[in-house]
C-alpha atoms as a PDB file:
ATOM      1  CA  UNK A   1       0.000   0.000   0.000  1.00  0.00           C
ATOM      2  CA  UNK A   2       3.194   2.320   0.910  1.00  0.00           C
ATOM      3  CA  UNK A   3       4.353   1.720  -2.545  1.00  0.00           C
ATOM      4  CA  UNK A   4       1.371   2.539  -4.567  1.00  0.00           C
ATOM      5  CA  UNK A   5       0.754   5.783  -2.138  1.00  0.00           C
ATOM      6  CA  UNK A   6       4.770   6.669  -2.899  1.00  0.00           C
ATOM      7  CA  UNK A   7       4.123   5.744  -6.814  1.00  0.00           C
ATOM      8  CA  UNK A   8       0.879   8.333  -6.783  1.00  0.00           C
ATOM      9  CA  UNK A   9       2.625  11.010  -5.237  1.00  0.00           C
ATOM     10  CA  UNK A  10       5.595  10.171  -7.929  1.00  0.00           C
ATOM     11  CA  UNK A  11       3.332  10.674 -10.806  1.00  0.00           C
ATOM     12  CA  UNK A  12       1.195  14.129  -8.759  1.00  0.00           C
ATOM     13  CA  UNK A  13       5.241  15.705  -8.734  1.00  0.00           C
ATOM     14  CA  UNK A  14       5.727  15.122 -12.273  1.00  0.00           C
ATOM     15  CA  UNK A  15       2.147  16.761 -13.590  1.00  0.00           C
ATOM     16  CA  UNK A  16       2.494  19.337 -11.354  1.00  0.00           C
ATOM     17  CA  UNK A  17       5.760  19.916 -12.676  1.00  0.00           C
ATOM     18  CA  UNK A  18       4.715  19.409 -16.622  1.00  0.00           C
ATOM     19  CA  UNK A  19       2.181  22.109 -15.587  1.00  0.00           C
ATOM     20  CA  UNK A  20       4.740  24.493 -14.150  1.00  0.00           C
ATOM     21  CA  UNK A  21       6.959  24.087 -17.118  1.00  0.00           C
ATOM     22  CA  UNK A  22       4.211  24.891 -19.386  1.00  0.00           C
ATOM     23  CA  UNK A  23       2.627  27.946 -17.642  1.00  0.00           C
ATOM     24  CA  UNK A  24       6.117  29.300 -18.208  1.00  0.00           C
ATOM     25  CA  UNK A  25       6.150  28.686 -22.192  1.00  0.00           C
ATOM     26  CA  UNK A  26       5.684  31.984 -24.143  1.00  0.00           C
ATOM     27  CA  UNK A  27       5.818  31.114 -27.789  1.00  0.00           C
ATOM     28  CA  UNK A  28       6.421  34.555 -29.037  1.00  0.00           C
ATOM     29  CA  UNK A  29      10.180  33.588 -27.987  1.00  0.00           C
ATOM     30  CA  UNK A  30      10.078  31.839 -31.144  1.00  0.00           C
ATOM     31  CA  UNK A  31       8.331  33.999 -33.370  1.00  0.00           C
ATOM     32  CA  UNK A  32      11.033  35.363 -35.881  1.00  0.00           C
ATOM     33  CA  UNK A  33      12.097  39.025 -35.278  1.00  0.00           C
ATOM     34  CA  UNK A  34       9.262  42.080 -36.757  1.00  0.00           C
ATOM     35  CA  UNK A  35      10.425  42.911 -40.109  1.00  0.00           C
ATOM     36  CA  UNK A  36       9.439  45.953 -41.983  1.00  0.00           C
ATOM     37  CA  UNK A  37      10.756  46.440 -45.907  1.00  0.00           C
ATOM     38  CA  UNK A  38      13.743  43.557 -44.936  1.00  0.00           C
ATOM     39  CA  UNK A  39      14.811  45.267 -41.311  1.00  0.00           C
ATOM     40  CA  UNK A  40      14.626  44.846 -38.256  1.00  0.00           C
ATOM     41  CA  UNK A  41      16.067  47.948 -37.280  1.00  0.00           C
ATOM     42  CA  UNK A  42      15.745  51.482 -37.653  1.00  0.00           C
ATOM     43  CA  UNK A  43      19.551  51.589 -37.499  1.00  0.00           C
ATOM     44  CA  UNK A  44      19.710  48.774 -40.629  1.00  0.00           C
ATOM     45  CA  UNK A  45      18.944  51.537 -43.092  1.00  0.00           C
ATOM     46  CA  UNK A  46      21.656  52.773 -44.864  1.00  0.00           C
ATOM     47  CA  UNK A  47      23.995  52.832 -41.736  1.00  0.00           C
ATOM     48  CA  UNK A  48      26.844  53.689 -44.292  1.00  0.00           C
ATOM     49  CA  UNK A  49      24.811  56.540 -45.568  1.00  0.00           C
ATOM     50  CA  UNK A  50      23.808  57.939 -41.892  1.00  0.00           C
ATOM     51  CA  UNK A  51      26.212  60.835 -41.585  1.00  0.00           C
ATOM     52  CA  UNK A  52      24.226  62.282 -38.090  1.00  0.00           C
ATOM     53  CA  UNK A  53      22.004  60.885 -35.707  1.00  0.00           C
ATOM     54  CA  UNK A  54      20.313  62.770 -32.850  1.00  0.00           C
ATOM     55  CA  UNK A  55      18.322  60.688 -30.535  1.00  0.00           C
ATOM     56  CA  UNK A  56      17.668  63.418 -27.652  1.00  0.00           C
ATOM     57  CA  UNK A  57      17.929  60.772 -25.406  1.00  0.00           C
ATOM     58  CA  UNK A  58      18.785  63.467 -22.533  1.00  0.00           C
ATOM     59  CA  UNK A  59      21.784  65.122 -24.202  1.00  0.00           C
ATOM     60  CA  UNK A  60      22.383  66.871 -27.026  1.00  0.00           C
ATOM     61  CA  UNK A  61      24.837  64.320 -28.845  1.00  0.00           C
ATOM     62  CA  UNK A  62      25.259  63.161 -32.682  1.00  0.00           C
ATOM     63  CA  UNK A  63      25.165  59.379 -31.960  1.00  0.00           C
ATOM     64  CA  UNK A  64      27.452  59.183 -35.390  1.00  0.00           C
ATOM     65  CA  UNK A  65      30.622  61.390 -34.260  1.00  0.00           C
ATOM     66  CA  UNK A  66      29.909  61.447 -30.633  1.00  0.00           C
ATOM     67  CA  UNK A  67      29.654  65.183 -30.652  1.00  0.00           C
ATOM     68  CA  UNK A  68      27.771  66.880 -27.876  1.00  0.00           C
ATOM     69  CA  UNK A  69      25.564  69.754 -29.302  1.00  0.00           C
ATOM     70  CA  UNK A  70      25.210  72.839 -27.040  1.00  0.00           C
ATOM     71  CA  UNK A  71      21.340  73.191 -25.621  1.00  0.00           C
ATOM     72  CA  UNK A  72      20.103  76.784 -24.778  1.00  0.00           C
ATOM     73  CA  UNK A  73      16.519  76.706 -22.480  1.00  0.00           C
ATOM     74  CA  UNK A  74      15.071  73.196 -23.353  1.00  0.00           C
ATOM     75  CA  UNK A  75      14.586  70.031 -21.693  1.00  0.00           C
ATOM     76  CA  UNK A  76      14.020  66.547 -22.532  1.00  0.00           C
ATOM     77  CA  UNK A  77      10.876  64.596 -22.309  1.00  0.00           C
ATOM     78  CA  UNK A  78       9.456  61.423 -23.237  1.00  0.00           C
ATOM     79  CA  UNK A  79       9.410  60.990 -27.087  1.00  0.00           C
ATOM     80  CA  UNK A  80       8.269  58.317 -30.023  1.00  0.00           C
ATOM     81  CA  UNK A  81      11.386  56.729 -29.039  1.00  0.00           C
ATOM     82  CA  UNK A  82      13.348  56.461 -25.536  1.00  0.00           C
ATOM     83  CA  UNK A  83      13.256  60.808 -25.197  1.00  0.00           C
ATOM     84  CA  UNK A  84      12.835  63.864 -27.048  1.00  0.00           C
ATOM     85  CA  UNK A  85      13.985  67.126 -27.125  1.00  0.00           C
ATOM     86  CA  UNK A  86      11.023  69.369 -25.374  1.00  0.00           C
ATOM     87  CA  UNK A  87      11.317  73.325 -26.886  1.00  0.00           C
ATOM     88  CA  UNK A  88      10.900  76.142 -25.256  1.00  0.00           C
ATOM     89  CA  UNK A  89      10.254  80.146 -26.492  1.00  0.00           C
ATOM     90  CA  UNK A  90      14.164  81.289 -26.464  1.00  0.00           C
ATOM     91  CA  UNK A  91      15.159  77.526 -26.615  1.00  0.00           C
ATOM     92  CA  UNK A  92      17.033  75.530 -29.143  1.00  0.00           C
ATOM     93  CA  UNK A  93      19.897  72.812 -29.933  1.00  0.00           C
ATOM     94  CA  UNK A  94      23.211  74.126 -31.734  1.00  0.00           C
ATOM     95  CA  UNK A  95      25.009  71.024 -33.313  1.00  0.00           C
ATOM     96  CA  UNK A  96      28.608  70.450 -35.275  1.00  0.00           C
ATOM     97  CA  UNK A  97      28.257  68.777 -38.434  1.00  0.00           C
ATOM     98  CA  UNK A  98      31.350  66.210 -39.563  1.00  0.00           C
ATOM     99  CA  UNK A  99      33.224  67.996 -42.017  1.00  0.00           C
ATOM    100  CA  UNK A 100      31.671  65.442 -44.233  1.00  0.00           C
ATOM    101  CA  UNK A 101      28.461  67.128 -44.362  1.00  0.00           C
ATOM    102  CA  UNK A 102      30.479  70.539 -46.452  1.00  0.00           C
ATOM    103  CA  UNK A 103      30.203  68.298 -49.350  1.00  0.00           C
ATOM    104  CA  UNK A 104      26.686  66.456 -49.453  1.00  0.00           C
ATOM    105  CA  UNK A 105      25.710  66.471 -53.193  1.00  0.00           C
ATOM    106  CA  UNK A 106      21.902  64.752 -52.078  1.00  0.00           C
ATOM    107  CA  UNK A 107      20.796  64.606 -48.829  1.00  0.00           C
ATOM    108  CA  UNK A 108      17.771  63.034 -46.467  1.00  0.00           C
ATOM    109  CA  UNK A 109      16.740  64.440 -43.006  1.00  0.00           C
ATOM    110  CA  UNK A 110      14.465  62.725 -41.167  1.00  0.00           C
ATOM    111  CA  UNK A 111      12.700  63.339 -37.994  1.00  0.00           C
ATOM    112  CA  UNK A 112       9.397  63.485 -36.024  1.00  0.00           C
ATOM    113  CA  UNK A 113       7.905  66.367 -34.548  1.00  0.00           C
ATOM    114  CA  UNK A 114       4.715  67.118 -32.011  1.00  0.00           C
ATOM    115  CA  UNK A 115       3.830  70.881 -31.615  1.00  0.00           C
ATOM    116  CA  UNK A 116       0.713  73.487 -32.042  1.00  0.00           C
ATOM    117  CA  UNK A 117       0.238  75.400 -34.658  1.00  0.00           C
ATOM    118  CA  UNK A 118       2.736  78.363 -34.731  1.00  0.00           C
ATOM    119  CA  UNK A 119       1.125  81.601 -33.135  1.00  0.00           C
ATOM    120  CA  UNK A 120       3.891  84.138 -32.410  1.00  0.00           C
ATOM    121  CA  UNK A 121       5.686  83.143 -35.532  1.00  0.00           C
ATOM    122  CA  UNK A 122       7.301  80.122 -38.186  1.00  0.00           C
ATOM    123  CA  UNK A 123       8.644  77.399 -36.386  1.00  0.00           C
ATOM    124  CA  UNK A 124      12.058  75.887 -37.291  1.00  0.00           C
ATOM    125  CA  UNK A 125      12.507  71.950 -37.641  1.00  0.00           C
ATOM    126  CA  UNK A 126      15.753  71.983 -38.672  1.00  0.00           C
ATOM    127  CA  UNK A 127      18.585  73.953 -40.333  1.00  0.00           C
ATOM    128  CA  UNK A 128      22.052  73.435 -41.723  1.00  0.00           C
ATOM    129  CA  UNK A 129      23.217  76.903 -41.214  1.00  0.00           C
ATOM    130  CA  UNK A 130      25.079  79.288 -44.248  1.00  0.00           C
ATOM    131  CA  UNK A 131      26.759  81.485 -42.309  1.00  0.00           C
ATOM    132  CA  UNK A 132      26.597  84.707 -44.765  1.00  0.00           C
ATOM    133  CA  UNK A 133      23.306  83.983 -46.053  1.00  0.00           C
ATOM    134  CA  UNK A 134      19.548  84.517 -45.178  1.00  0.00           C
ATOM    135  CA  UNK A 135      18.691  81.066 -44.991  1.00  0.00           C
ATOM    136  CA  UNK A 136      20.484  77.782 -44.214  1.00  0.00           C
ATOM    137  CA  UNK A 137      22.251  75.806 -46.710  1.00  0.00           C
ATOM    138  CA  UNK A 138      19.178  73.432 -45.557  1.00  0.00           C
ATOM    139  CA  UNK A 139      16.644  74.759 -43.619  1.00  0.00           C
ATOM    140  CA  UNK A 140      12.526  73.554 -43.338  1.00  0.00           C
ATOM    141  CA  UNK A 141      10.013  75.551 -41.152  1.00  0.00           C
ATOM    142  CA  UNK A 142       6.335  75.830 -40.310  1.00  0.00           C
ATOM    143  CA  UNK A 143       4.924  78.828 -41.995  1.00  0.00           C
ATOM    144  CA  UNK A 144       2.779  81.512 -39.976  1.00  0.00           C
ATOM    145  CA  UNK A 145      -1.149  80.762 -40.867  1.00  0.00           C
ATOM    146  CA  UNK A 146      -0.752  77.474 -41.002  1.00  0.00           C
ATOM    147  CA  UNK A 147      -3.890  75.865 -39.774  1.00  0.00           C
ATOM    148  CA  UNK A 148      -4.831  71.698 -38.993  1.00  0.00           C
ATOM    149  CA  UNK A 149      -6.366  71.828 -42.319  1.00  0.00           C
ATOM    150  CA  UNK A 150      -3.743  73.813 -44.057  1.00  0.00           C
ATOM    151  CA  UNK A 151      -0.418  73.305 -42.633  1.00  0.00           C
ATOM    152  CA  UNK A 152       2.217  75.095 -44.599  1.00  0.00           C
ATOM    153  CA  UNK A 153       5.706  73.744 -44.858  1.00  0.00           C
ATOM    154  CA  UNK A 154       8.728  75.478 -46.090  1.00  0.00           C
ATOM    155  CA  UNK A 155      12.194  73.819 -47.316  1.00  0.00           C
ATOM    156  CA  UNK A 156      14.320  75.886 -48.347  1.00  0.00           C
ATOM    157  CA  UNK A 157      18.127  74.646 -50.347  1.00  0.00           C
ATOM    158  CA  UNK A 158      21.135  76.466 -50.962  1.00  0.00           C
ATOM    159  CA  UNK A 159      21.923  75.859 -54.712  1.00  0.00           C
ATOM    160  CA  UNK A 160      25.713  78.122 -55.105  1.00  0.00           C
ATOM    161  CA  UNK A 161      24.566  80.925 -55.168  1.00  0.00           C
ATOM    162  CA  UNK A 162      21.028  81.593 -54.006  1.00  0.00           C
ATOM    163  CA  UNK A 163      18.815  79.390 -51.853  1.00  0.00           C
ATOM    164  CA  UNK A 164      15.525  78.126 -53.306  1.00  0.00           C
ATOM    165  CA  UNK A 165      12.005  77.091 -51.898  1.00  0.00           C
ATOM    166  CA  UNK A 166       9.600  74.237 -52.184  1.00  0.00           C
ATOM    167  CA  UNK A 167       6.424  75.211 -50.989  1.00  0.00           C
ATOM    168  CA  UNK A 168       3.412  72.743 -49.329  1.00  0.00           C
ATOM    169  CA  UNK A 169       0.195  74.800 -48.043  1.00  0.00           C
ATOM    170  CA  UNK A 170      -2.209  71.808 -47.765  1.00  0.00           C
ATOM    171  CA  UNK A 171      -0.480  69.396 -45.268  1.00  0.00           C
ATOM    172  CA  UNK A 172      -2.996  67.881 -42.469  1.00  0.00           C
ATOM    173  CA  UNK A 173      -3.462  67.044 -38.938  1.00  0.00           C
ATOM    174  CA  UNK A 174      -0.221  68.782 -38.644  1.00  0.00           C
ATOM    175  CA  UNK A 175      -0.650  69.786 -35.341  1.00  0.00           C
ATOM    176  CA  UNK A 176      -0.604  68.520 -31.198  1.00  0.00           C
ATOM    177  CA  UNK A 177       0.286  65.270 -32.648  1.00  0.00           C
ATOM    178  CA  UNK A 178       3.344  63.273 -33.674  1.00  0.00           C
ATOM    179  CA  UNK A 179       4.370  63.410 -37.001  1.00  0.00           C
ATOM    180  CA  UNK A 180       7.427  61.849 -39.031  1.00  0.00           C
ATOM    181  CA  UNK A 181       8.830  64.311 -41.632  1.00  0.00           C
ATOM    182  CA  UNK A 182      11.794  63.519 -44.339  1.00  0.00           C
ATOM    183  CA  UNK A 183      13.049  65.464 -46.739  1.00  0.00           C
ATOM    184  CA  UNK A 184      15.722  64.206 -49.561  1.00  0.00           C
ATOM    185  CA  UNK A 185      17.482  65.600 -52.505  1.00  0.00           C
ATOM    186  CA  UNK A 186      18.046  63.534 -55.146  1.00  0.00           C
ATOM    187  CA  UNK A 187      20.699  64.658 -57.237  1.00  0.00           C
ATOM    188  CA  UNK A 188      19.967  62.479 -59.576  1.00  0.00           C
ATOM    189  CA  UNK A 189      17.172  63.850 -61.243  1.00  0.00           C
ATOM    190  CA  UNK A 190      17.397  67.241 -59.557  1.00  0.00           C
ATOM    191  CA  UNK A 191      14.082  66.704 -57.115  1.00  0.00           C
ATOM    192  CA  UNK A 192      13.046  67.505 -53.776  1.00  0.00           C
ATOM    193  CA  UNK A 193      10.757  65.611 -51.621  1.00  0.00           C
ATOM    194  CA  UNK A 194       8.745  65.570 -48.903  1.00  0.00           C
ATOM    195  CA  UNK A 195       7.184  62.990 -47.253  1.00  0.00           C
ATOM    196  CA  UNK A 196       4.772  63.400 -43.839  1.00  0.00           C
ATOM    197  CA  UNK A 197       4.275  59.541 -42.093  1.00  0.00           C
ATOM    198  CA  UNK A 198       6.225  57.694 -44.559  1.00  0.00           C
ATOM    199  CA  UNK A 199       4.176  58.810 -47.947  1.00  0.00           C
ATOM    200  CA  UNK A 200       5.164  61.523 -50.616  1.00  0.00           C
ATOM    201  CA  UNK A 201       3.577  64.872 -49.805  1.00  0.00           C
ATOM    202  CA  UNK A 202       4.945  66.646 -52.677  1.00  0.00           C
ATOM    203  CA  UNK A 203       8.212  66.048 -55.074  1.00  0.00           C
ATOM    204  CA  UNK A 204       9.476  68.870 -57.429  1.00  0.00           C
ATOM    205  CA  UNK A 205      12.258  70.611 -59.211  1.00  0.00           C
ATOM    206  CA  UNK A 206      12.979  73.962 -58.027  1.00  0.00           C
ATOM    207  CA  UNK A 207      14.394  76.744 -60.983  1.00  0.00           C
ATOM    208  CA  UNK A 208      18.610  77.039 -60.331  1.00  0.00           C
ATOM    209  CA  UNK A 209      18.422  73.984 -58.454  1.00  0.00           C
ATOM    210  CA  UNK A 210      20.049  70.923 -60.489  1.00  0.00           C
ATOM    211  CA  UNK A 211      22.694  68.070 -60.490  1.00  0.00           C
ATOM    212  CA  UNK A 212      25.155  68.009 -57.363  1.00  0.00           C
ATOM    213  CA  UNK A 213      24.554  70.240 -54.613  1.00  0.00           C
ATOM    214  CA  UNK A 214      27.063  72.869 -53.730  1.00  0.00           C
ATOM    215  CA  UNK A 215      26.877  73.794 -49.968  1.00  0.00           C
ATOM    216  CA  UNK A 216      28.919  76.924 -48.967  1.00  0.00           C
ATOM    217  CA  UNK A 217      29.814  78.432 -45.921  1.00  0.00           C
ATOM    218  CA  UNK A 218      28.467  75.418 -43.993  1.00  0.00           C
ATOM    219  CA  UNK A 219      27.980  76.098 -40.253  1.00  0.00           C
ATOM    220  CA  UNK A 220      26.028  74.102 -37.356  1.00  0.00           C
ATOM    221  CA  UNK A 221      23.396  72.268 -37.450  1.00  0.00           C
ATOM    222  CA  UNK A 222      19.904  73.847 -35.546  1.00  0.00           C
ATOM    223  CA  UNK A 223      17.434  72.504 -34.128  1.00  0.00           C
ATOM    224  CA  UNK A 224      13.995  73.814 -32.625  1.00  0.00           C
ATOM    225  CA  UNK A 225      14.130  77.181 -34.428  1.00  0.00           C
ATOM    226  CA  UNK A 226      15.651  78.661 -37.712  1.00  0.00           C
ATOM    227  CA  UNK A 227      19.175  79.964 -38.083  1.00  0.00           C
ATOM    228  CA  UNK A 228      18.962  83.974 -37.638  1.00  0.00           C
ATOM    229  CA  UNK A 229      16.943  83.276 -33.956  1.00  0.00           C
ATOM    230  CA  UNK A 230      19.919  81.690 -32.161  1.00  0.00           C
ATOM    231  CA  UNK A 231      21.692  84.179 -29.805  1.00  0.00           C
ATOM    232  CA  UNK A 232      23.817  84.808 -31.340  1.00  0.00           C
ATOM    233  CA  UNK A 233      22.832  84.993 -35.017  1.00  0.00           C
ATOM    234  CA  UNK A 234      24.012  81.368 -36.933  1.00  0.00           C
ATOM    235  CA  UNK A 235      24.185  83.960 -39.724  1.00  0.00           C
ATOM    236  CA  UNK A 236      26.326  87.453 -40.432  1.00  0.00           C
ATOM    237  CA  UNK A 237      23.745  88.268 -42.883  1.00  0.00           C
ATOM    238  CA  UNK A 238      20.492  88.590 -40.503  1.00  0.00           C
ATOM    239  CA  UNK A 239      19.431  89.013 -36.686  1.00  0.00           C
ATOM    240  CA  UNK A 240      16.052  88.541 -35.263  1.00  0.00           C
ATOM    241  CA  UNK A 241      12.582  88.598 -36.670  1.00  0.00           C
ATOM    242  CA  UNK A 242       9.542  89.777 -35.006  1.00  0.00           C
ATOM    243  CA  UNK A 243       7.792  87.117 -37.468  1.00  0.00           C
ATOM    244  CA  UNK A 244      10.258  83.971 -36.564  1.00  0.00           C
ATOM    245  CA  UNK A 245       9.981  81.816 -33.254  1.00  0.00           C
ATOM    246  CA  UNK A 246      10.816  78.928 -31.699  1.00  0.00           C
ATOM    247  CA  UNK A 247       9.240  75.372 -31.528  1.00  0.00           C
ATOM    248  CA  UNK A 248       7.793  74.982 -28.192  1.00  0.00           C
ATOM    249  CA  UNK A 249       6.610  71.534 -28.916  1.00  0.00           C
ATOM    250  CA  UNK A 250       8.508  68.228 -29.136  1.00  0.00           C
ATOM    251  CA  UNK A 251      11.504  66.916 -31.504  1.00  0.00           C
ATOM    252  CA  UNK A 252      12.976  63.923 -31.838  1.00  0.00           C
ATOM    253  CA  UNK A 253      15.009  61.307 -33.800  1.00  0.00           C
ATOM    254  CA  UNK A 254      16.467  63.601 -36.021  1.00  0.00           C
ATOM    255  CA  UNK A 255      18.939  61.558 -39.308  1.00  0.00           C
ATOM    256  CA  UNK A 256      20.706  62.800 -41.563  1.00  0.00           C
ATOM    257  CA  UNK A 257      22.010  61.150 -44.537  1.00  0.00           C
ATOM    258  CA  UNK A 258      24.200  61.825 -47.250  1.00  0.00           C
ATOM    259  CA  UNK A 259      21.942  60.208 -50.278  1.00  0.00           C
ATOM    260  CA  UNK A 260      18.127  60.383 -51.303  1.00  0.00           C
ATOM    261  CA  UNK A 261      16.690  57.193 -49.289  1.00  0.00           C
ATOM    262  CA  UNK A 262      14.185  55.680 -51.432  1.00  0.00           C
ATOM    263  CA  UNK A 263      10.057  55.832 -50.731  1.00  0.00           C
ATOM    264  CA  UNK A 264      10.859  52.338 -49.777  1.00  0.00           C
ATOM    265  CA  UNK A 265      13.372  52.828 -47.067  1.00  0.00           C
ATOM    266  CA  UNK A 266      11.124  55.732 -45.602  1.00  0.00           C
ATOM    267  CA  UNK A 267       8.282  53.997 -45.035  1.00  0.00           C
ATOM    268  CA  UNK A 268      10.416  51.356 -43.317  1.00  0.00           C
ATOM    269  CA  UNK A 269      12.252  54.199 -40.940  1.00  0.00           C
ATOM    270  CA  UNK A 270       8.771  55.786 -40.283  1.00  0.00           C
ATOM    271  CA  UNK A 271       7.207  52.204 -39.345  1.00  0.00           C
ATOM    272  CA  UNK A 272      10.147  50.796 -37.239  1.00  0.00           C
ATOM    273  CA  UNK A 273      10.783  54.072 -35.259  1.00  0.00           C
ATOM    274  CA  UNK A 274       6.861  54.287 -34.537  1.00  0.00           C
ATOM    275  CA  UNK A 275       7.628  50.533 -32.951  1.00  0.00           C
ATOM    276  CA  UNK A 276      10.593  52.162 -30.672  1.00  0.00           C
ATOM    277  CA  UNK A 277      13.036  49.847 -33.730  1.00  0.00           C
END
């Protein structure tokens, strides 16, 4: 009778234990890794291209040349991806390029933005600064009056001589949410784009604007307002405007390559960086 007690509790151990070991299965352990376009990875796209990265991950730093940035009156806050850069009125990120950015002939910048609608003046995204001319060698802004319905969006490209100006006025739900913006040169066929969440906004050549870019008196990098706002002045040419402000919303992730991406491989950025990738 002993034995056949000791054989039953035998045989309880070993269900008990088949049970425990199969409470603790999780089968997505073997589900193969999320794959968007062929990666896995934001950083998986065109790392040989990527010539700046700035994750605003509390600091100022370009992930690429491990360059801190100097920050004047922001903060960080929680972002589509680990932190982002919170703005501020008077506030704003100045950033050294590599010296390999004096000679981009095409170009992609990348990045996602939340903020309101502009209401004490255009709102800078990002900026490559000239330092003797108006505008940056690459700058893009939110134009005053832009509305939810009508968001206006202004890139501007230095072309040798003079810069030149792609303009979108019917961009929407641009506002109080987070967006993913990228804008590329493709020297190739001489065209800018623009694409909002991963899908074309608008493409077009821009008169004087053709073959190879020719950048000149490259300076910083600037983030959360245009170049002449920045005290001081990224510019010789121009101060302060009573019509220019600052972002006072949210920036983050911002890439910069050194060659048009494809519509493919946006998309693919746009989708893996909304999944923290």
């Amino acid at each position: 009778m002993k034995k056949i007690t000791y054989q039953l509790v035998a045989v309880s151990a070993l269900v008990i234990g088949l049970s425990a070991c199969q409470k603790k299965f999780d089968p997505s352990t073997y589900a193969p890794p999320l794959s968007i376009g062929g990666y896995t990875s934001s950083k998986e796209i065109a790392p040989s291209n990527l010539v700046a990265y700035y994750a605003f991950n509390g600091n100022a730093v370009d992930s690429v040349s491990n360059t801190a940035g100097t920050a004047t009156g922001i903060g960080y806050t929680p972002g589509i991806k680990g932190e982002a850069l919170q703005g501020a009125t008077n506030g704003y990120i100045v950033g050294t390029p590599p010296a390999s950015v004096n000679s981009l002939t095409s170009f992609t910048v990348t990045e996602w933005f939340k903020t309101p609608a502009p209401s004490n003046g255009i709102i800078g995204l990002f900026s490559l600064a000239n330092t003797t001319n108006f505008w940056g060698n690459i700058e893009f802004f939110i134009e005053n009056g832009s509305t939810n319905d009508a968001g206006k969006l202004r890139i501007h490209v230095f072309n040798g001589t003079d810069d030149r100006t792609l303009e979108i006025n019917n961009a929407v739900n641009l506002f109080d949410k987070w967006n993913s913006m990228a804008v590329t040169y493709d020297q190739a066929n001489s065209t800018v784009s623009v694409y909002l969440n991963g899908s074309l906004l608008k493409a077009g050549t821009l008169d004087g604007l053709a073959g190879p870019l020719a950048l000149k008196n490259v300076g910083k990098f600037v983030f959360g307002t245009v170049q002449f706002m920045t005290s001081p002045s990224q510019t010789s040419s121009h101060g302060s405007e009573p019509w220019a402000s600052f972002l006072t919303g949210q920036l983050d992730e911002v890439r910069v390559y050194n060659k048009a991406l494809s519509a493919a491989d946006i998309s693919a950025l746009v989708k893996l960086e909304g999944r923290g990738k």
